[in-house]
C-alpha atoms as a PDB file:
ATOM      1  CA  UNK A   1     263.754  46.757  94.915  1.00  0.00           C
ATOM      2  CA  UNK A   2     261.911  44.163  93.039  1.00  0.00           C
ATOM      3  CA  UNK A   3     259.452  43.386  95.953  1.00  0.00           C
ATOM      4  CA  UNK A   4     258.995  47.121  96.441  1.00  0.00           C
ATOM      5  CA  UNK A   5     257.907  47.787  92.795  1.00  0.00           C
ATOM      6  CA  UNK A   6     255.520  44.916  92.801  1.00  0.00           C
ATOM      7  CA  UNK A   7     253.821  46.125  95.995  1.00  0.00           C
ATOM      8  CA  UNK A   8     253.174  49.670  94.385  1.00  0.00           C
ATOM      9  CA  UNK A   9     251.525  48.056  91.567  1.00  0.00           C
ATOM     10  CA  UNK A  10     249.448  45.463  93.616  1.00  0.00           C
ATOM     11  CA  UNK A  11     248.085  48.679  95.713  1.00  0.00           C
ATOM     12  CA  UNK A  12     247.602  50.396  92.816  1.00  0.00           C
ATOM     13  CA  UNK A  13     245.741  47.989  90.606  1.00  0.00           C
ATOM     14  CA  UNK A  14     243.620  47.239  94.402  1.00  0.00           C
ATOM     15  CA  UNK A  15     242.484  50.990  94.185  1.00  0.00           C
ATOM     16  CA  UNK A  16     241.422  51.267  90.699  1.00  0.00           C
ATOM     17  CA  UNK A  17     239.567  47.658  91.165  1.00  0.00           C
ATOM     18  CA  UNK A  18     237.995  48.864  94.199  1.00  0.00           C
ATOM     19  CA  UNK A  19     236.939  51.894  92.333  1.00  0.00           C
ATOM     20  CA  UNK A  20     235.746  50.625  88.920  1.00  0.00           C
ATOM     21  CA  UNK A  21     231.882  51.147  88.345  1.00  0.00           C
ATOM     22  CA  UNK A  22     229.534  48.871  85.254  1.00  0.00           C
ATOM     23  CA  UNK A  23     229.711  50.853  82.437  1.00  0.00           C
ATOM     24  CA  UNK A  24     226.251  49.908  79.972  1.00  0.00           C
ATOM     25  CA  UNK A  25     229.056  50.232  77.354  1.00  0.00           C
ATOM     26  CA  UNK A  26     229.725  46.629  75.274  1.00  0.00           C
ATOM     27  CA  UNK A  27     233.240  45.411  73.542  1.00  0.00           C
ATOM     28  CA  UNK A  28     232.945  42.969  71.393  1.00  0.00           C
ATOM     29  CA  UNK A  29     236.337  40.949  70.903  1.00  0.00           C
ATOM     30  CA  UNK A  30     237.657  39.134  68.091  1.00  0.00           C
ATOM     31  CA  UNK A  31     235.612  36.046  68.871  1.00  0.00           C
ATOM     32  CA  UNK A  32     233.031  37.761  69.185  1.00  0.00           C
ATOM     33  CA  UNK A  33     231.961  37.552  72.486  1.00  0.00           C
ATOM     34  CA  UNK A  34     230.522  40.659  74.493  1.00  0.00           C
ATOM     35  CA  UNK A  35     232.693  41.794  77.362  1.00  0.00           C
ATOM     36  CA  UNK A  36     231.291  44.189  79.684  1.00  0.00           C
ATOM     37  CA  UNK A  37     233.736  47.165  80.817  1.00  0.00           C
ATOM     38  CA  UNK A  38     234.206  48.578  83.976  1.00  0.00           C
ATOM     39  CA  UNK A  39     235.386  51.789  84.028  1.00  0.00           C
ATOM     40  CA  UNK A  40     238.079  52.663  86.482  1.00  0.00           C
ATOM     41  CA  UNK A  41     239.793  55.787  87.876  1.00  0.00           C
ATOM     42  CA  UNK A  42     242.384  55.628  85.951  1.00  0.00           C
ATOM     43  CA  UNK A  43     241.500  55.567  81.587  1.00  0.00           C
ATOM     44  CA  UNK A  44     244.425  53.949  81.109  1.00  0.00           C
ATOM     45  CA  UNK A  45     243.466  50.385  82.369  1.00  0.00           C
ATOM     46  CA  UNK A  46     240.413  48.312  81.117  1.00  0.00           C
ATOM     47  CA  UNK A  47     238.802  46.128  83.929  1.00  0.00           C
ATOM     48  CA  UNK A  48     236.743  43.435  82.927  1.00  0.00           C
ATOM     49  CA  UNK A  49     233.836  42.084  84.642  1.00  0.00           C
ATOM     50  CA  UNK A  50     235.646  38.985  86.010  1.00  0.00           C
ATOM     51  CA  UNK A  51     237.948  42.032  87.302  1.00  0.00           C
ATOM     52  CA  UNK A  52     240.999  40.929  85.966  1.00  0.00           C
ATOM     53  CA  UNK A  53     243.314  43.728  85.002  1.00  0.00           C
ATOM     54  CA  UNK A  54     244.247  43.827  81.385  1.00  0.00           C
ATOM     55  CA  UNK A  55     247.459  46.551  80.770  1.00  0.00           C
ATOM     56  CA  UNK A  56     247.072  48.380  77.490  1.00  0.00           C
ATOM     57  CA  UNK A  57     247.718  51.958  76.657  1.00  0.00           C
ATOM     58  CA  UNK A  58     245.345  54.382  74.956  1.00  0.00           C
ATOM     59  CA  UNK A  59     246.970  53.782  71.695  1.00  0.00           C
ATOM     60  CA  UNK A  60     246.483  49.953  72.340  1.00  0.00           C
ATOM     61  CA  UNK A  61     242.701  50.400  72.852  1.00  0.00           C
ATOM     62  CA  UNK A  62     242.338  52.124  70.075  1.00  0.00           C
ATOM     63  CA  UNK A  63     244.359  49.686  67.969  1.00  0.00           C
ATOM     64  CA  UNK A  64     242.258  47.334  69.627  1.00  0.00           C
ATOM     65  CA  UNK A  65     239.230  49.051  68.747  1.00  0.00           C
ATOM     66  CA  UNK A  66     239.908  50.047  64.890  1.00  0.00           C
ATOM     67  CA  UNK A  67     240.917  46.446  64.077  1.00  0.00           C
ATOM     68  CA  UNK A  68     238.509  44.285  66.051  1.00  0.00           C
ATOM     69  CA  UNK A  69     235.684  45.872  67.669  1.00  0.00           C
ATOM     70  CA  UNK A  70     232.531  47.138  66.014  1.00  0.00           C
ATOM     71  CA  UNK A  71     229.659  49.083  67.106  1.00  0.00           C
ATOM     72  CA  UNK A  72     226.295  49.084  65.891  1.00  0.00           C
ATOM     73  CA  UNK A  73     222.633  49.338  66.975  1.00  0.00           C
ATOM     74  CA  UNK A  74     220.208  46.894  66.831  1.00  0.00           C
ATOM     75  CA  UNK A  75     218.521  47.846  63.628  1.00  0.00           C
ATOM     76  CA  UNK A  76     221.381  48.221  62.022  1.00  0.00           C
ATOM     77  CA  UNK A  77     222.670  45.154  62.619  1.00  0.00           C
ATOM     78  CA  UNK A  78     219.079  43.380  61.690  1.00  0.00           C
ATOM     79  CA  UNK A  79     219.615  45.588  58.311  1.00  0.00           C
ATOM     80  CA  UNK A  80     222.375  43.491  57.443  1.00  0.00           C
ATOM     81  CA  UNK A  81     220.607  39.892  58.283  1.00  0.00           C
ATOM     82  CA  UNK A  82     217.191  40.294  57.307  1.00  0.00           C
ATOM     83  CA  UNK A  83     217.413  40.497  53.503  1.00  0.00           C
ATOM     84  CA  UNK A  84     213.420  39.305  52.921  1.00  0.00           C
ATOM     85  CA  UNK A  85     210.257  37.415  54.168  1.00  0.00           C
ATOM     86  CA  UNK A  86     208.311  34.809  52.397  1.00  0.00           C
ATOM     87  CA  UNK A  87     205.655  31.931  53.700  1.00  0.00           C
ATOM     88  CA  UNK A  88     203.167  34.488  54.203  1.00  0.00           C
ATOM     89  CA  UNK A  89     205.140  37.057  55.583  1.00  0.00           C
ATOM     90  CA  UNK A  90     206.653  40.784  53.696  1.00  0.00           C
ATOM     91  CA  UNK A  91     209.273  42.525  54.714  1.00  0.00           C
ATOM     92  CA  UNK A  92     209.102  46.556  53.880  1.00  0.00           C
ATOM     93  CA  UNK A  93     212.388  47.960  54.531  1.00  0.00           C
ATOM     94  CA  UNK A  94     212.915  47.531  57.996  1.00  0.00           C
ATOM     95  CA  UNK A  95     209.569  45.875  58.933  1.00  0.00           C
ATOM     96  CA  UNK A  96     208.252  42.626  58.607  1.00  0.00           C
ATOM     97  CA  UNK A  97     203.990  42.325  58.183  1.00  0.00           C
ATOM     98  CA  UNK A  98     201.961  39.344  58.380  1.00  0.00           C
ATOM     99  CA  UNK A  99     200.518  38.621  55.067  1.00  0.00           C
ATOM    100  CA  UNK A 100     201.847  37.094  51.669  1.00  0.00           C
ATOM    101  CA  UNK A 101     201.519  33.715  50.030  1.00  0.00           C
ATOM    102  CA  UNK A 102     202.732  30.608  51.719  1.00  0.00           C
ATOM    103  CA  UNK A 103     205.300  29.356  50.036  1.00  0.00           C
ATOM    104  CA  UNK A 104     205.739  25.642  51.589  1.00  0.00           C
ATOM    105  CA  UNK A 105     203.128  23.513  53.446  1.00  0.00           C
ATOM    106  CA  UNK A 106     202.867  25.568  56.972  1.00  0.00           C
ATOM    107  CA  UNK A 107     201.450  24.352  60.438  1.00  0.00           C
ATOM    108  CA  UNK A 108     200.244  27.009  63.242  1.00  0.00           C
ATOM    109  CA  UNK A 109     200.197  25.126  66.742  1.00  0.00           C
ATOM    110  CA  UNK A 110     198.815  26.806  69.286  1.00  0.00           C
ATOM    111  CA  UNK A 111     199.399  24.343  71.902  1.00  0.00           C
ATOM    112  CA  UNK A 112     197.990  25.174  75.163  1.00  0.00           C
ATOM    113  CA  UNK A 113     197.726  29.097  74.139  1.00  0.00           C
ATOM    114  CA  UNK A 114     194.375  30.644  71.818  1.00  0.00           C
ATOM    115  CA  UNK A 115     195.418  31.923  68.786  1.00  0.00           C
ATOM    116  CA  UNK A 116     192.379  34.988  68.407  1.00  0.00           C
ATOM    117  CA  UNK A 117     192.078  37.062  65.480  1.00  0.00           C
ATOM    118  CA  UNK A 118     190.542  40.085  66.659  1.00  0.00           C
ATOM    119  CA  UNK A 119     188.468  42.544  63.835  1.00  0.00           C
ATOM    120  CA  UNK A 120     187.332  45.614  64.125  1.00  0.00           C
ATOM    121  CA  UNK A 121     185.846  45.400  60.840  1.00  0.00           C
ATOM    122  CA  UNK A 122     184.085  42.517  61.674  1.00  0.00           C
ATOM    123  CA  UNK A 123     185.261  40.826  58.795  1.00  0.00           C
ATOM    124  CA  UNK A 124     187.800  37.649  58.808  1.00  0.00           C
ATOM    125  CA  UNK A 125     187.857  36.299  55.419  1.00  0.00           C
ATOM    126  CA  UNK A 126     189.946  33.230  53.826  1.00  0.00           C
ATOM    127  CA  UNK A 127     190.230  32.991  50.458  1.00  0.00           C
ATOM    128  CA  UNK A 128     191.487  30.697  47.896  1.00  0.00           C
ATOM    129  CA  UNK A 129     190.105  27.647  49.515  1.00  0.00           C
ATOM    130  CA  UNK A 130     189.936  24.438  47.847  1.00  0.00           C
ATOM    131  CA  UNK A 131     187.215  22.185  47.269  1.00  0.00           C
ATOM    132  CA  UNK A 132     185.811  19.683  49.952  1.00  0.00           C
ATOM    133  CA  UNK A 133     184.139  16.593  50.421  1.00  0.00           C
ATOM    134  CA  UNK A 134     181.162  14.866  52.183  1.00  0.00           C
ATOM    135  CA  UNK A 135     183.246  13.719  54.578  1.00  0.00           C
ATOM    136  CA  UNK A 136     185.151  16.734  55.646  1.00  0.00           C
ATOM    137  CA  UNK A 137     184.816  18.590  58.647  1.00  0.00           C
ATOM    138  CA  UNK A 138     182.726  21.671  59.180  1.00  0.00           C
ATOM    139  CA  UNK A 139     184.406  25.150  61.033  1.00  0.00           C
ATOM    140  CA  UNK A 140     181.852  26.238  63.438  1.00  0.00           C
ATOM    141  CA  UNK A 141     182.318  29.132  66.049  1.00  0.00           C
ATOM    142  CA  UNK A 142     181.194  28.867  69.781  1.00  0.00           C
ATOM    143  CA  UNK A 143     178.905  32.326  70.242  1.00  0.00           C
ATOM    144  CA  UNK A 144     179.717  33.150  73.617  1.00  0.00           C
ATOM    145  CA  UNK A 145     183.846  32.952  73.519  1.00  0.00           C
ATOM    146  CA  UNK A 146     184.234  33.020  69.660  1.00  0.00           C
ATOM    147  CA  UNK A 147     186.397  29.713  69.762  1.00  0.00           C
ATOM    148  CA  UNK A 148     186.494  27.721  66.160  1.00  0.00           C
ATOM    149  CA  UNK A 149     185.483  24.029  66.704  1.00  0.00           C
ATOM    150  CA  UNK A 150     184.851  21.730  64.025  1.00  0.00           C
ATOM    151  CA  UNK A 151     182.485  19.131  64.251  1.00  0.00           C
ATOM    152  CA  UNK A 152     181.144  16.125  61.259  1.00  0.00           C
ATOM    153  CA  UNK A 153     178.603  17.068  59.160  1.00  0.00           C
ATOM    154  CA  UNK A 154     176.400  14.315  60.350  1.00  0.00           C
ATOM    155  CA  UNK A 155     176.754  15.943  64.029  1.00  0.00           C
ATOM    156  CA  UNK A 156     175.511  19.369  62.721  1.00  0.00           C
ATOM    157  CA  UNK A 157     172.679  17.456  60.579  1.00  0.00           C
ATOM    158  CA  UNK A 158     171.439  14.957  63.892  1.00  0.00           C
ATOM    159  CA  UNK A 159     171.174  18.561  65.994  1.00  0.00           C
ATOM    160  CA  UNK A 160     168.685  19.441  63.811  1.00  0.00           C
ATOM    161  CA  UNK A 161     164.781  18.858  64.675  1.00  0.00           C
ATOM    162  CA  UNK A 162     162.224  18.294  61.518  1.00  0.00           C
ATOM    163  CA  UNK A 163     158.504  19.375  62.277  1.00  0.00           C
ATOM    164  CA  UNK A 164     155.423  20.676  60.905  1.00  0.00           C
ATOM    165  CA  UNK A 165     154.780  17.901  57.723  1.00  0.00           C
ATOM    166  CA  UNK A 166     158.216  17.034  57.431  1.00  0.00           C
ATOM    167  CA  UNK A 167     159.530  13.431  59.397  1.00  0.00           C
ATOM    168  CA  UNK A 168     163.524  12.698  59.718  1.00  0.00           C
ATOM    169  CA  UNK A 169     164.578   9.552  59.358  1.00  0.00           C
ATOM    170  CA  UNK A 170     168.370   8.722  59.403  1.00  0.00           C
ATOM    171  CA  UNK A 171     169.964  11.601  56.991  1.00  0.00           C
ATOM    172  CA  UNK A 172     166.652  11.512  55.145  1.00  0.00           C
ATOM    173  CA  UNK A 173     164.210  14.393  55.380  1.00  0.00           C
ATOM    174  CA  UNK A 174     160.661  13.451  53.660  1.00  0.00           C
ATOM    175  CA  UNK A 175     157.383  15.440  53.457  1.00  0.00           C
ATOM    176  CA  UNK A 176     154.813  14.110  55.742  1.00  0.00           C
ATOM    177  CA  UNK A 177     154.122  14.022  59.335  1.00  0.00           C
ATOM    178  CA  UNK A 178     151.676  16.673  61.471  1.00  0.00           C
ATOM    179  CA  UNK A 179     151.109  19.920  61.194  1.00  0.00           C
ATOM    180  CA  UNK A 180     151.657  21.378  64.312  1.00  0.00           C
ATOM    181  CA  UNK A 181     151.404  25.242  63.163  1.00  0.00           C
ATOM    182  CA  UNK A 182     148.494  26.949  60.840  1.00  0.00           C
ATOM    183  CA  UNK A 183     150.470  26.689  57.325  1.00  0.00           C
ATOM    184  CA  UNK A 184     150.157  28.819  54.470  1.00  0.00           C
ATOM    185  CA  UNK A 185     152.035  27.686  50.992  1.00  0.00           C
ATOM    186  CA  UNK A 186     151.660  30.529  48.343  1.00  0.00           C
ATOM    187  CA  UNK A 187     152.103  29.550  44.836  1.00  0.00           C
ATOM    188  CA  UNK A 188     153.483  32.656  43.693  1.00  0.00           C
ATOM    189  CA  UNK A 189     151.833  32.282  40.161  1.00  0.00           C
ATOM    190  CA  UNK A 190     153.185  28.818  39.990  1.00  0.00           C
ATOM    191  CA  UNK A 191     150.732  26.375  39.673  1.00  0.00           C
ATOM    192  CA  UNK A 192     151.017  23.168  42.575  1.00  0.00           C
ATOM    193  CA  UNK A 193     150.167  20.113  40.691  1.00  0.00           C
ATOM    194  CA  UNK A 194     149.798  16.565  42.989  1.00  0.00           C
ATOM    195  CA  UNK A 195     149.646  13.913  39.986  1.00  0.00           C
ATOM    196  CA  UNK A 196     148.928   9.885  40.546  1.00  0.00           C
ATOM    197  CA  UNK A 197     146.434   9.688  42.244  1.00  0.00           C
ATOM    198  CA  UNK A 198     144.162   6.750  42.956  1.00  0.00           C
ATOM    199  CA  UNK A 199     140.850   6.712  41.868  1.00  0.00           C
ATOM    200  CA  UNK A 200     137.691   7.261  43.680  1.00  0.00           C
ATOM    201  CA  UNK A 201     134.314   5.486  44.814  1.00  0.00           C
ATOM    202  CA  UNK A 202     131.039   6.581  45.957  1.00  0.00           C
ATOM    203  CA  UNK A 203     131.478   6.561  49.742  1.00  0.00           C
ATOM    204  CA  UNK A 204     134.663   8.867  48.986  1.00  0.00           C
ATOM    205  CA  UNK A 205     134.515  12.806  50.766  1.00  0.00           C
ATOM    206  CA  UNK A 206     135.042  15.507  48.558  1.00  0.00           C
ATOM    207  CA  UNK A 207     137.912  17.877  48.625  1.00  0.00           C
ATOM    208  CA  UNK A 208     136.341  21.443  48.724  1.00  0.00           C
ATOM    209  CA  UNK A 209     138.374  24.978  49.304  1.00  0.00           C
ATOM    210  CA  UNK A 210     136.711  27.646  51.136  1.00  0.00           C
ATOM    211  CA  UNK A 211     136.669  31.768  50.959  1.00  0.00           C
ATOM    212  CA  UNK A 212     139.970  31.728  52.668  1.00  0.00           C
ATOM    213  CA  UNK A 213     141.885  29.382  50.595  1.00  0.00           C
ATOM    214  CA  UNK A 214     141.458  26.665  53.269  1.00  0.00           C
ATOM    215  CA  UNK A 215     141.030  23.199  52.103  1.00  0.00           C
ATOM    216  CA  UNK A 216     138.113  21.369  53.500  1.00  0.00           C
ATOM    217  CA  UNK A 217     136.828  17.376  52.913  1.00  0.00           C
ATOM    218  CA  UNK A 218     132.717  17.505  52.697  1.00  0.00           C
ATOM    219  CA  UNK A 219     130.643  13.790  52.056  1.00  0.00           C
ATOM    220  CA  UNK A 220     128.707  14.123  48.410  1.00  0.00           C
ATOM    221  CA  UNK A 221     125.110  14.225  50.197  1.00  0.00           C
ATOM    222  CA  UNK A 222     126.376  17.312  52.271  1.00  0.00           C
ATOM    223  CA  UNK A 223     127.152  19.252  48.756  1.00  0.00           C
ATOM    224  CA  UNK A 224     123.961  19.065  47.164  1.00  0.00           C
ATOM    225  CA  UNK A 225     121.587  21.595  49.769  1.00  0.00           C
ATOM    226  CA  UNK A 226     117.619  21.267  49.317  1.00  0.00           C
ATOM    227  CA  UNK A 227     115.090  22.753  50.981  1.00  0.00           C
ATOM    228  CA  UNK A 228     110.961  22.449  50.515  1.00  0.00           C
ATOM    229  CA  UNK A 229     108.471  25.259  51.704  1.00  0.00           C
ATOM    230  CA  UNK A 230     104.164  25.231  51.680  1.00  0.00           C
ATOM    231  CA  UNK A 231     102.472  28.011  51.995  1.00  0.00           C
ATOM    232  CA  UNK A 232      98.718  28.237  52.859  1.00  0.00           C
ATOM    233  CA  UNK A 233      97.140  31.389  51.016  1.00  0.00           C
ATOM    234  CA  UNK A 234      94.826  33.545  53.307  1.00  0.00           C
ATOM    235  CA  UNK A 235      95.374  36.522  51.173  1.00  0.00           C
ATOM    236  CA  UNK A 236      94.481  36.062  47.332  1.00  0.00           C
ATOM    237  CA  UNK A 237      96.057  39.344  46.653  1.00  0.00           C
ATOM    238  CA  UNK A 238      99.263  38.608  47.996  1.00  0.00           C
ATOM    239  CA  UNK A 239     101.581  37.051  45.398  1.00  0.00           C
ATOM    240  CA  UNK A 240     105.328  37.469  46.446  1.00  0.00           C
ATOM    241  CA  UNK A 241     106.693  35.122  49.340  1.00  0.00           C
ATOM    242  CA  UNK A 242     109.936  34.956  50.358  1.00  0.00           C
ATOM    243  CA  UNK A 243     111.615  31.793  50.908  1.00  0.00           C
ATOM    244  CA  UNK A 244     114.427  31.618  53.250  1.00  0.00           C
ATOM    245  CA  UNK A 245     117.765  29.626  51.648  1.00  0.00           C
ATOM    246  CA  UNK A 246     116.285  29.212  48.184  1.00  0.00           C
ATOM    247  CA  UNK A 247     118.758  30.316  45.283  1.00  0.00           C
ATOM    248  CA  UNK A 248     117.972  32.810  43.027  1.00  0.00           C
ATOM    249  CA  UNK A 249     118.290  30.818  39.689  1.00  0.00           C
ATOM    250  CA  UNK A 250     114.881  29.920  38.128  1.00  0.00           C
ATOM    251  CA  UNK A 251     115.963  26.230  37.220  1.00  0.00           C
ATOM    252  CA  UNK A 252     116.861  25.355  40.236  1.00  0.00           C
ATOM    253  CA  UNK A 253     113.532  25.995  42.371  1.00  0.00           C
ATOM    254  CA  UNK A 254     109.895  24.230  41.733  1.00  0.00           C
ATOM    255  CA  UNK A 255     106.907  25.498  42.413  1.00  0.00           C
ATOM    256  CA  UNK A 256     103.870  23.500  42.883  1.00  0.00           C
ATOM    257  CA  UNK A 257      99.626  25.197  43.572  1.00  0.00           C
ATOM    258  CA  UNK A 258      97.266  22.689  45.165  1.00  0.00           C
ATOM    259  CA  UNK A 259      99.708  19.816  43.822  1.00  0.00           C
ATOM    260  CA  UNK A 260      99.886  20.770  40.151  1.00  0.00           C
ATOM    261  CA  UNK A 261     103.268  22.002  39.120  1.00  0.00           C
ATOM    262  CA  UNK A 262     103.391  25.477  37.494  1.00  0.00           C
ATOM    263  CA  UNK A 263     105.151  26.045  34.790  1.00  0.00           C
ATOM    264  CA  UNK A 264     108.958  28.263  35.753  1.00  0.00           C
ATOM    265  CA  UNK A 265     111.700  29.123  33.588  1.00  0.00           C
ATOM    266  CA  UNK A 266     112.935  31.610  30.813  1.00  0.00           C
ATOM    267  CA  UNK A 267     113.835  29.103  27.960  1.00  0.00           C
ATOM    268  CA  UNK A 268     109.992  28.016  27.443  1.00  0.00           C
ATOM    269  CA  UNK A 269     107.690  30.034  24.678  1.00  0.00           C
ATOM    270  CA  UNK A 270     104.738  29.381  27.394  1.00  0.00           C
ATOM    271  CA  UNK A 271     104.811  32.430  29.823  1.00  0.00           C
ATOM    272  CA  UNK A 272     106.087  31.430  33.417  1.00  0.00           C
ATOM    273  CA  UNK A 273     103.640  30.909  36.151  1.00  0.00           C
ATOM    274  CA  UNK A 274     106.660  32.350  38.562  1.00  0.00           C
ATOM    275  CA  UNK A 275     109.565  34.572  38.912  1.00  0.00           C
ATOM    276  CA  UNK A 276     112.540  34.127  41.328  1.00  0.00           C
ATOM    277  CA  UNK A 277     114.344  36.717  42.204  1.00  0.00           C
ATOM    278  CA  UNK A 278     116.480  37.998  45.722  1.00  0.00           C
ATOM    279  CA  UNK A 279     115.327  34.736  47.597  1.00  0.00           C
ATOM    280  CA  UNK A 280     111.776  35.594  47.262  1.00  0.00           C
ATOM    281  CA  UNK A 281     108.844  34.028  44.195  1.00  0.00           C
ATOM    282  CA  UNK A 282     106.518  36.121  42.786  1.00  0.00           C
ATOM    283  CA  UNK A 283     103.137  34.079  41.136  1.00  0.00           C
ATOM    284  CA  UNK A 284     102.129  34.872  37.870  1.00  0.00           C
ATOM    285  CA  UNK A 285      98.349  34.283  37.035  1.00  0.00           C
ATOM    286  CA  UNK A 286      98.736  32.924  33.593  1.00  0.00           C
ATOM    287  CA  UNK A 287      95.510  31.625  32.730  1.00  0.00           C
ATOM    288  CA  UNK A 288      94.670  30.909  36.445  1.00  0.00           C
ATOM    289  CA  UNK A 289      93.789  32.586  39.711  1.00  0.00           C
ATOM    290  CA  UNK A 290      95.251  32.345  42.993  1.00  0.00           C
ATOM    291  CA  UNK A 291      92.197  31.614  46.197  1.00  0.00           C
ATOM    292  CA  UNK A 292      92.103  31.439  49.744  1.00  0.00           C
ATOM    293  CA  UNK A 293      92.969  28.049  51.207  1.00  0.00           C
ATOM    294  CA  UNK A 294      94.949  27.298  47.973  1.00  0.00           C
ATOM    295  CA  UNK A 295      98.549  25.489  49.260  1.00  0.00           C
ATOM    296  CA  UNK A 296     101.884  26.662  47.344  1.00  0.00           C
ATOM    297  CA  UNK A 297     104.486  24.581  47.545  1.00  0.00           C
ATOM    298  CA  UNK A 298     108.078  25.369  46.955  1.00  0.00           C
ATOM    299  CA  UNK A 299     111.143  23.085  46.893  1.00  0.00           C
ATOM    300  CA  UNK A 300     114.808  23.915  45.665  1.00  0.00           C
ATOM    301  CA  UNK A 301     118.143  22.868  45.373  1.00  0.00           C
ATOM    302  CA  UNK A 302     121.698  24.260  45.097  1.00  0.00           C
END
């Protein structure tokens, strides 16, 4: 009889394993570890996945289930662990954001993966950043893939090229060199004083600046301009002659008749025997009269 009863439940216990199906449903036991159930034909029996049979009545299960199994979803449960952030993360009820102050000393490695902070806004700022040194680092960011690099600050300064007037040498940047470009420096109301220099001698060129604001050098014989003129009279009558490149101040132009001088100028009380005026002489007959054949001779400086 014994035999007989056994084989009823062996076939029986074969059918419901044959028929159970994986239920998504998870028991947690009193250890807890998650057991996945199968659910079978018959309610009554539990089959676990390593389809051993386990014999417990509905009032068992829920026994089972009131005193040892709990069910809860995943924020829930995360509700019950995750009671803040800190080092630079916040926690607002059931998020956590990026952002906060660091609370310990923290290191980001990236490894063999790129960290990228992406903006929108164009705009990635970091603030509260101490103080450096001459010998720190500098951040520098590649312009085609956006990559920060950092590189010495004598690498940066050696990439640079120094033209124009100004000569490199070492980490030293001093005025002089050629001027390889037309250069204008504007004052703006300031005045640009050179002071110690040397002194001069007689062979030296003068420094002269021209309508434009150029600077020129010019030798001392090519700053004083002369000129001399003779005119032979064939027509007594005619008294004004003009005089190409003469200036039109009186002191600066002599004019001689026949070899005598005649007397020029405004400051004398003895009436002028010329006039200057618009690069042109006009002869006074003061106590004399101008003939055919006479020579005038006018010479000038400026």
């Amino acid at each position: 009889m014994k035999k007989y009863l056994l084989s009823v439940v062996a076939l029986v216990l074969i059918g419901f394993s044959a028929n159970a199906q994986l239920d998504s449903t998870k028991v947690i036991d009193n250890k807890g570890t998650i057991k996945y159930v199968l659910k079978a034909v018959n309610p009554k029996i539990i089959t676990q996945k390593d389809s051993l049979v386990l014999y417990v009545t509905p009032k068992q299960l829920g026994d089972s289930l009131n005193n040892y199994v709990q069910y809860s979803d995943t924020m829930t449960m995360l509700m019950n662990y995750l009671n803040n952030a800190t080092n630079g993360l916040t926690k607002a009820g059931q998020t956590v954001k990026l952002g906060g102050s660091l609370t310990e000393a923290t290191t980001i490695s990236a490894s063999a993966f790129d960290l990228i902070l992406a903006s929108t806004a164009e705009s990635v700022k970091v603030t509260g950043l101490g103080s450096g040194s001459a010998t720190d680092s500098l951040v520098v960011v590649d312009p085609t893939s956006g990559a920060l690099r950092r590189i010495s600050a004598s690498t940066l300064f050696n990439a640079l090229t120094f033209s124009n007037g100004l000569t490199k040498t070492g980490n030293t940047v001093t005025l002089g060199g050629s001027l390889n470009q037309a250069t204008t420096i504007a004052t703006g109301g300031n005045d640009l004083n050179i002071s110690g220099l040397g002194s001069g001698d007689a062979t030296d060129s003068l420094v002269v600046i021209g309508s434009t604001g150029t600077l020129k050098k010019i030798t001392q014989e090519s700053l004083l301009k002369s000129g001399e003129t003779s005119i032979s009279i064939t027509n007594a009558g005619t008294l004004t002659y003009a005089i190409s490149g003469m200036p039109n101040t009186v002191s600066k132009v002599w004019v001689y008749r026949n070899g005598a001088k005649l007397i020029g100028g405004t400051n004398s009380a003895v009436t002028s025997d010329y006039s200057v005026s618009g690069g042109s002489i006009t002869l006074v007959q003061n106590g004399w009269t101008l003939m055919v054949d006479d020579v005038i001779e006018v010479q000038w400086v400026k």
